[in-house]
Protein backbone atom coordinates (compact mmCIF):
# COMPACT_ATOMS: atom_id res chain seq x y z
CA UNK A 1 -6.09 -106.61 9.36
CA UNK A 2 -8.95 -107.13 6.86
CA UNK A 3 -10.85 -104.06 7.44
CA UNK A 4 -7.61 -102.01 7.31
CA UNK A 5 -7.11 -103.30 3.79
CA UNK A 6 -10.32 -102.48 2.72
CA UNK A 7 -10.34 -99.10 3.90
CA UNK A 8 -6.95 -98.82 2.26
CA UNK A 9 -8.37 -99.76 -1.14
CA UNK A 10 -11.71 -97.29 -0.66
CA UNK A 11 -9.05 -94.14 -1.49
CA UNK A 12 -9.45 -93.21 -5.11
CA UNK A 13 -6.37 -93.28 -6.76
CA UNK A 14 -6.16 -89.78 -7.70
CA UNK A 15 -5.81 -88.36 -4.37
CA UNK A 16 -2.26 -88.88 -3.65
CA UNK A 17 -0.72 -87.40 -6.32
CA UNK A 18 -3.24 -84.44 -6.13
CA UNK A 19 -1.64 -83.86 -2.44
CA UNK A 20 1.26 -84.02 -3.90
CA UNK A 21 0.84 -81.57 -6.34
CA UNK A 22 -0.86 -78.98 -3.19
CA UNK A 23 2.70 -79.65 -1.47
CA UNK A 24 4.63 -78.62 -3.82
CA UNK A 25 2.69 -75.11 -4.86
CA UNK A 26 2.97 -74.02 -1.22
CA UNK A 27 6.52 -74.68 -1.28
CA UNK A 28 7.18 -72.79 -4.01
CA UNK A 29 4.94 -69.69 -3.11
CA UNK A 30 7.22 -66.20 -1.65
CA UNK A 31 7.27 -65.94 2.42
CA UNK A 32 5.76 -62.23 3.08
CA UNK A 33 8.57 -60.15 4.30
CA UNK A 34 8.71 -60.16 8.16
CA UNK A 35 6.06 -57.48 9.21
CA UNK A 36 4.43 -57.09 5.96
CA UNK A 37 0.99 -56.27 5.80
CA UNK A 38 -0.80 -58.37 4.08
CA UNK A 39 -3.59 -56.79 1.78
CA UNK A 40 -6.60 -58.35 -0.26
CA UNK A 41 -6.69 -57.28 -3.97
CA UNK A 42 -9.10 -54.96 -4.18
CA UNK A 43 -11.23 -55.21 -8.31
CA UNK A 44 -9.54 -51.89 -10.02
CA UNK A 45 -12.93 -49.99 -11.72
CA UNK A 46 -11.71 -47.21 -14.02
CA UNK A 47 -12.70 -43.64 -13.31
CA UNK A 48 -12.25 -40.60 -15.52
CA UNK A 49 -9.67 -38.26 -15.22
CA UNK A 50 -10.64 -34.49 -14.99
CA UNK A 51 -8.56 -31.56 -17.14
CA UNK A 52 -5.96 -30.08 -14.75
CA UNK A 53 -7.54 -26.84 -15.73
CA UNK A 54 -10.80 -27.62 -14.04
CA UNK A 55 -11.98 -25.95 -10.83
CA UNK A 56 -10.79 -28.22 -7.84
CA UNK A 57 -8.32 -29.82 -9.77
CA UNK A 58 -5.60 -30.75 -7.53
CA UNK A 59 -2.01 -31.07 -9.59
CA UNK A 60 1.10 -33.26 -8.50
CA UNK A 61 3.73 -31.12 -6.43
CA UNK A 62 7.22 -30.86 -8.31
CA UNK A 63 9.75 -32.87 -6.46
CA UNK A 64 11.35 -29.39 -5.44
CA UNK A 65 8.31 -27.95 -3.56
CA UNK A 66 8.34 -31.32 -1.52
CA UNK A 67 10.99 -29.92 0.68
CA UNK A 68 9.84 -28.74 3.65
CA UNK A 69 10.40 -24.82 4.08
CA UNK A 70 9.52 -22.36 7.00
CA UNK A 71 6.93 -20.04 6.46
CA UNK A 72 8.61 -16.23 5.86
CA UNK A 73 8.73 -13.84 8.42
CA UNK A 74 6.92 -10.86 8.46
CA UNK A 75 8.86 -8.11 7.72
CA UNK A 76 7.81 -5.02 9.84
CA UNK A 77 7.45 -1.82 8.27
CA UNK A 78 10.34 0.02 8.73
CA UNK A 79 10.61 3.86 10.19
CA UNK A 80 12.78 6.47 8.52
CA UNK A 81 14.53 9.91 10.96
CA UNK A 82 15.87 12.48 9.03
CA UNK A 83 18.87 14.41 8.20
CA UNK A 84 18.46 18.60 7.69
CA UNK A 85 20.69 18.91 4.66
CA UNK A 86 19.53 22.50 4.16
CA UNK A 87 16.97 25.34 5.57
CA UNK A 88 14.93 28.21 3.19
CA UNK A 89 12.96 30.89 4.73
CA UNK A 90 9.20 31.07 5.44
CA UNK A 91 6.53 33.21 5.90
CA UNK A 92 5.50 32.26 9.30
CA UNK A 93 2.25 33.98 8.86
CA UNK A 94 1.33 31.25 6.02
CA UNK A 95 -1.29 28.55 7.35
CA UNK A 96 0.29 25.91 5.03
CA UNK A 97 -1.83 23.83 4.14
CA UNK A 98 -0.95 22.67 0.73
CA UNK A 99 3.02 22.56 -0.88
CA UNK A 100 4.62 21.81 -4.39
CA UNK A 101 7.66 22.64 -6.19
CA UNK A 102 8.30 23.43 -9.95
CA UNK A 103 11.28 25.21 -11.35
CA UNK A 104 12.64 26.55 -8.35
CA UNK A 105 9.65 28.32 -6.95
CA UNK A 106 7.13 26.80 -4.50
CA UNK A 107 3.55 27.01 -4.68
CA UNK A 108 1.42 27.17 -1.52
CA UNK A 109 -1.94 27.13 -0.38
CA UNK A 110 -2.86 28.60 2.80
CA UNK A 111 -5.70 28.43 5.25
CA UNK A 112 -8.39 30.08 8.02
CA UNK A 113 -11.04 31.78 6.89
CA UNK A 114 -10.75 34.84 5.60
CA UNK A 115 -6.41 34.25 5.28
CA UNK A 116 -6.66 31.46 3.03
CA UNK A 117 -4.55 31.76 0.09
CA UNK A 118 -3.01 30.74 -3.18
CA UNK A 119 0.98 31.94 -3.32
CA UNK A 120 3.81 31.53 -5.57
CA UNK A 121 6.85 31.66 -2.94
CA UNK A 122 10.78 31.72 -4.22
CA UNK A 123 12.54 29.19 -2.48
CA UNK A 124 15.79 30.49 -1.93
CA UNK A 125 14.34 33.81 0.09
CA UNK A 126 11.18 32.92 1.43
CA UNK A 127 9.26 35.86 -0.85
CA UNK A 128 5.93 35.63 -1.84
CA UNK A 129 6.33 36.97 -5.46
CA UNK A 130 2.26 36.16 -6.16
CA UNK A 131 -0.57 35.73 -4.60
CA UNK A 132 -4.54 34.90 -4.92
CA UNK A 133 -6.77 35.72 -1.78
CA UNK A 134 -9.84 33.05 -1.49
CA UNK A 135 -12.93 34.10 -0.34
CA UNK A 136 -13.24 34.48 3.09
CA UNK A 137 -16.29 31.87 3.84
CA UNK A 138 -13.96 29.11 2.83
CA UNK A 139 -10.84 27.66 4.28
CA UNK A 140 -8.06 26.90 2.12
CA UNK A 141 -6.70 23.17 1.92
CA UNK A 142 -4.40 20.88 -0.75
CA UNK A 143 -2.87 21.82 -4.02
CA UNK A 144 -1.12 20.22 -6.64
CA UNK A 145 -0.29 21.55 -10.56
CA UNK A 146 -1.07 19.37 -13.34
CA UNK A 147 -0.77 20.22 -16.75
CA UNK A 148 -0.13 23.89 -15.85
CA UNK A 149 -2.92 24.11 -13.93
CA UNK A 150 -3.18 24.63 -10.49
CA UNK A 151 -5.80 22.31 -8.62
CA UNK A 152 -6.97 23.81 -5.15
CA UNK A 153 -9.49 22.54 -2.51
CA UNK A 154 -11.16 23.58 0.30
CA UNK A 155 -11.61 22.32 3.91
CA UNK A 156 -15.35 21.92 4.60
CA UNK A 157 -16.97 24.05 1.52
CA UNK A 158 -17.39 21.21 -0.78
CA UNK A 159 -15.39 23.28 -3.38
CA UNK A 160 -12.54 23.39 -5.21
CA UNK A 161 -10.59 25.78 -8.25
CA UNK A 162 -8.67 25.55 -10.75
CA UNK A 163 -6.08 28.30 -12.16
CA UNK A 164 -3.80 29.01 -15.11
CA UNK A 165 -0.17 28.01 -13.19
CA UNK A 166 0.93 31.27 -14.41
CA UNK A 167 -1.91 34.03 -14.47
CA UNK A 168 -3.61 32.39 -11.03
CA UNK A 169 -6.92 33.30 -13.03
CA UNK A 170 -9.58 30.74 -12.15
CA UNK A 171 -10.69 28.64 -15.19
CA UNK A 172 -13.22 26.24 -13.22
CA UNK A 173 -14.62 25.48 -9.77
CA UNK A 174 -15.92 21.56 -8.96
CA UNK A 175 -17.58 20.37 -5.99
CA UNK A 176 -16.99 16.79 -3.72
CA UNK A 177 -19.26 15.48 -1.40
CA UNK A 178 -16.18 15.23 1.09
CA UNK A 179 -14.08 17.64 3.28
CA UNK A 180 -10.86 18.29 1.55
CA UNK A 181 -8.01 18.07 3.11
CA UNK A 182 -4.93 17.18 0.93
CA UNK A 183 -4.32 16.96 -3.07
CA UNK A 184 -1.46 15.04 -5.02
CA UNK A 185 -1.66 13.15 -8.48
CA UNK A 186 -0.22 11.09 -10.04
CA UNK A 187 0.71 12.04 -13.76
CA UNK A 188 -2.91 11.14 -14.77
CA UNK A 189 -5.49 11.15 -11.87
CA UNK A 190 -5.90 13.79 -9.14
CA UNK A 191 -5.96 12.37 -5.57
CA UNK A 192 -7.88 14.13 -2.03
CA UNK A 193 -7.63 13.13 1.10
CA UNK A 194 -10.71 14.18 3.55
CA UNK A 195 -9.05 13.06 7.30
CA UNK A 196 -10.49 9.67 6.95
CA UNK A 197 -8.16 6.76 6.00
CA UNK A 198 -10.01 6.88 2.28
CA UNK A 199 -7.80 8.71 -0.72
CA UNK A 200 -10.36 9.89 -3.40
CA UNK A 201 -9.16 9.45 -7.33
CA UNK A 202 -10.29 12.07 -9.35
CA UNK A 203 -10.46 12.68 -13.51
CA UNK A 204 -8.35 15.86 -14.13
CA UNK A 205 -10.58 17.27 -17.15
CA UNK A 206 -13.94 15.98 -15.46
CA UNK A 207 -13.25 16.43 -11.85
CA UNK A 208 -15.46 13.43 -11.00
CA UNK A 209 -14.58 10.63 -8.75
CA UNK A 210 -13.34 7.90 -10.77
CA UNK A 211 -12.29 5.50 -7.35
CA UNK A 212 -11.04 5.48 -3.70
CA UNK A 213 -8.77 3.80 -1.96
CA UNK A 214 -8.22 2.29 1.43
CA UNK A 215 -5.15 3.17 3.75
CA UNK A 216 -4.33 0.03 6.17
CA UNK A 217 -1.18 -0.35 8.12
CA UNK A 218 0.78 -4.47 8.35
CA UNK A 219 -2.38 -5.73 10.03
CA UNK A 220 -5.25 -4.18 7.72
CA UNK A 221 -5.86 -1.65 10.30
CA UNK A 222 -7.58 1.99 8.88
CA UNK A 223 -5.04 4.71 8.84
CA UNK A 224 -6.71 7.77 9.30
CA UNK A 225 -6.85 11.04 9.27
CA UNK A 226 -4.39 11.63 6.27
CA UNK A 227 -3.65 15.06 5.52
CA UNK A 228 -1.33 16.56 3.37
CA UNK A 229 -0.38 14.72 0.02
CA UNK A 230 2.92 14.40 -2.12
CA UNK A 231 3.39 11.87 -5.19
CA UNK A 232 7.56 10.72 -4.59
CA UNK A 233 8.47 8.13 -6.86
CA UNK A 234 5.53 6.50 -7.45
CA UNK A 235 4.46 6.53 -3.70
CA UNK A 236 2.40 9.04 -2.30
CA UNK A 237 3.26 10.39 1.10
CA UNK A 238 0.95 11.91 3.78
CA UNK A 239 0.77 13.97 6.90
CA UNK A 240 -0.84 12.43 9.85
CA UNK A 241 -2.37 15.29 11.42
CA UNK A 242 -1.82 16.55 14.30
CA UNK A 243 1.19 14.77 14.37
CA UNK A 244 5.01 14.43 13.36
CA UNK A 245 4.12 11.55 11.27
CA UNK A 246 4.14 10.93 7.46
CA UNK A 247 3.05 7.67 5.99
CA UNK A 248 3.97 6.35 2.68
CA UNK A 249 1.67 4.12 0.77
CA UNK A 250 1.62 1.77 -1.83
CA UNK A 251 -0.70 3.56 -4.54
CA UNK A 252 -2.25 0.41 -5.67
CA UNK A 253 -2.06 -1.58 -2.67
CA UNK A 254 -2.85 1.56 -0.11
CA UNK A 255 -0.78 -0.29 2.59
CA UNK A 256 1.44 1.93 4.28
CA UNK A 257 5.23 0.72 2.76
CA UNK A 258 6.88 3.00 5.77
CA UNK A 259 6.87 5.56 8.43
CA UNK A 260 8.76 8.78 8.18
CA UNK A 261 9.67 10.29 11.82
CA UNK A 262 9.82 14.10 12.40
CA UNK A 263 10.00 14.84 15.90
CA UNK A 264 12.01 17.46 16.27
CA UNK A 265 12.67 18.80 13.24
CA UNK A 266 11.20 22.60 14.31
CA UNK A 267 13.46 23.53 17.17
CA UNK A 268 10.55 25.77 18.83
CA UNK A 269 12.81 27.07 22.01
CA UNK A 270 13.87 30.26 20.82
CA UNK A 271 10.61 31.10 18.77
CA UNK A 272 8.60 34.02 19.86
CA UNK A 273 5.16 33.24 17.22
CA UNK A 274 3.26 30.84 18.08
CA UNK A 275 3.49 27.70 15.47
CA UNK A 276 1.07 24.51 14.41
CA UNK A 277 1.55 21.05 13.52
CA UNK A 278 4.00 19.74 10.39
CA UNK A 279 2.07 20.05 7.52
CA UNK A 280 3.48 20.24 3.56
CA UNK A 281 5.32 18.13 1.68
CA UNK A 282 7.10 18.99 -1.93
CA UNK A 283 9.27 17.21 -3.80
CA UNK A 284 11.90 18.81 -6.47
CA UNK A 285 12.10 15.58 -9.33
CA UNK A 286 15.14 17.16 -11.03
CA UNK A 287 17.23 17.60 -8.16
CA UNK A 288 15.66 14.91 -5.90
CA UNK A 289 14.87 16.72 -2.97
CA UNK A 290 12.48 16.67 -0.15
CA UNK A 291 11.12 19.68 1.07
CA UNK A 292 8.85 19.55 4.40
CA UNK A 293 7.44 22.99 6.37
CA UNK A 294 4.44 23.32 8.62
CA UNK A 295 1.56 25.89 9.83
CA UNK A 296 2.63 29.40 10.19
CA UNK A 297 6.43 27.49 10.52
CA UNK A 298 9.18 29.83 9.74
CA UNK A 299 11.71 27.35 7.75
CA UNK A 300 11.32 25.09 4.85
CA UNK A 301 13.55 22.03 5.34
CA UNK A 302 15.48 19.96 2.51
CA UNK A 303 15.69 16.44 4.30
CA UNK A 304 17.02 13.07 3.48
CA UNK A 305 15.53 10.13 4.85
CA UNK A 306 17.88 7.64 7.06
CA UNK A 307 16.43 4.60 8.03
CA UNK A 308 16.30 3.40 11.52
């Protein structure tokens, strides 16, 4: 009993009420929530904050482009037939090579060597009304008339002319690296094909190169051998040679925006001459109208596109 007393008096006096006090805090501290994790406090250090203009900046989405949203679909490019609204006459001895239209007449360039012309043709009878005769070491290829002047090339002669619209007098030849197959432009630049997938841009006044541009289908895929060339409403549409094929492209993008199908517009059963592959396109602005022939063909068709 003695020594328990002592022992008993050895606590200092503090202590109790100290324990107390420890009791009391841990009663009064929050529970964590059932499941909680429970985390350490970690010492905040501040860190500047970059510009949201600098390179790798990464900003906060807006709440809207938080929602979840399935990637678009693809959209094909689509494939256009053809409905015969009307049929002209044609020389079926003319190589066509190159077509336009202006003011109710069509102009033509022809090919083969020693055939190859330049030809003024009314539309509405077929009649060649004028006509230039190339030389006969070069083979006739695309035309198109800027500016009153007529702009010709040739196939694999690294030339090409240039005549009054009216007079067919030659005012200027230029060369091209190139074959030349097609010619088109565009209000301000002349553009060649050569039967690769590459359209050449060239200066009307200068006649150099001033740019190219790639053809690709959906999948970046070359598109080659582009022939023929017609500017229609700010796209430019091309013969696939040999085929019954035109493509029309996206001048800035040079992907192909659609496919035009022509099989079987020439009903060659009852045809005694022999006959080539489509080639010329023209299109009247005024009176919106499509106007596709080919080699040594003996109709010009006025189409309208209907898509599949």
């Amino acid at each position: 009993m003695r020594s328990r007393l002592l022992k008993a008096r050895s606590v200092p006096t503090f202590l109790p009420g100290l324990i107390s006090l420890l009791v009391l805090l841990t009663a009064c501290a929050p529970s964590p929530r059932p499941g909680a994790r429970q985390v350490s406090p970690q010492p905040i250090s501040p860190s500047p904050v970059e510009p949201s203009t600098a390179r790798g900046a990464t900003l906060l989405p807006s709440p809207t482009s938080l929602i979840e949203t399935a990637p678009p679909e693809e959209t094909p490019i689509p494939t256009y037939r053809y409905e015969i609204l009307h049929t002209y006459p044609h020389d079926p001895g003319a190589f066509t090579q190159g077509l336009i239209y202006h003011d109710g007449f069509l102009y033509e360039s022809t090919g083969l060597l020693g055939q190859s012309t330049l030809r003024k043709v009314e539309l509405e009878t077929g009649a060649v009304i004028q006509l230039h005769a190339l030389p006969d070491d070069v083979f006739g290829e695309g035309l198109t008339l800027l500016n009153r002047r007529l702009y010709q090339v040739t196939w694999q002669s690294h030339l090409g002319f240039v005549y009054d619209q009216h007079t067919f007098k030659l005012l200027q030849t230029f060369e091209y690296p190139t074959e030349g197959w097609g010619l088109a432009h565009d209000g301000q630049r002349l553009i060649m094909s050569d039967g690769s997938a590459t359209l050449h841009f060239l200066d009307p006044e200068t006649l150099e190169e001033t740019g190219t541009l790639e053809v690709t289908d959906l999948d970046g895929n070359p598109v080659p051998r582009l022939n023929e060339l017609e500017v229609i409403q700010g796209q430019i549409y091309a013969n696939i040679w040999p085929t019954d094929r035109i493509a029309r492209i996206d001048l800035h993008t040079g992907q192909v925006t659609a496919w035009i199908d022509l099989a079987g517009l020439l009903d060659v059963r009852n045809l005694s001459q022999p006959v080539d592959v489509l080639n010329g396109i023209a299109y009247d602005t005024q009176g919106d109208r499509i106007l596709v022939t080919g080699k040594w063909w003996p109709t010009v068709f006025h189409i309208r596109l209907i898509r599949d």
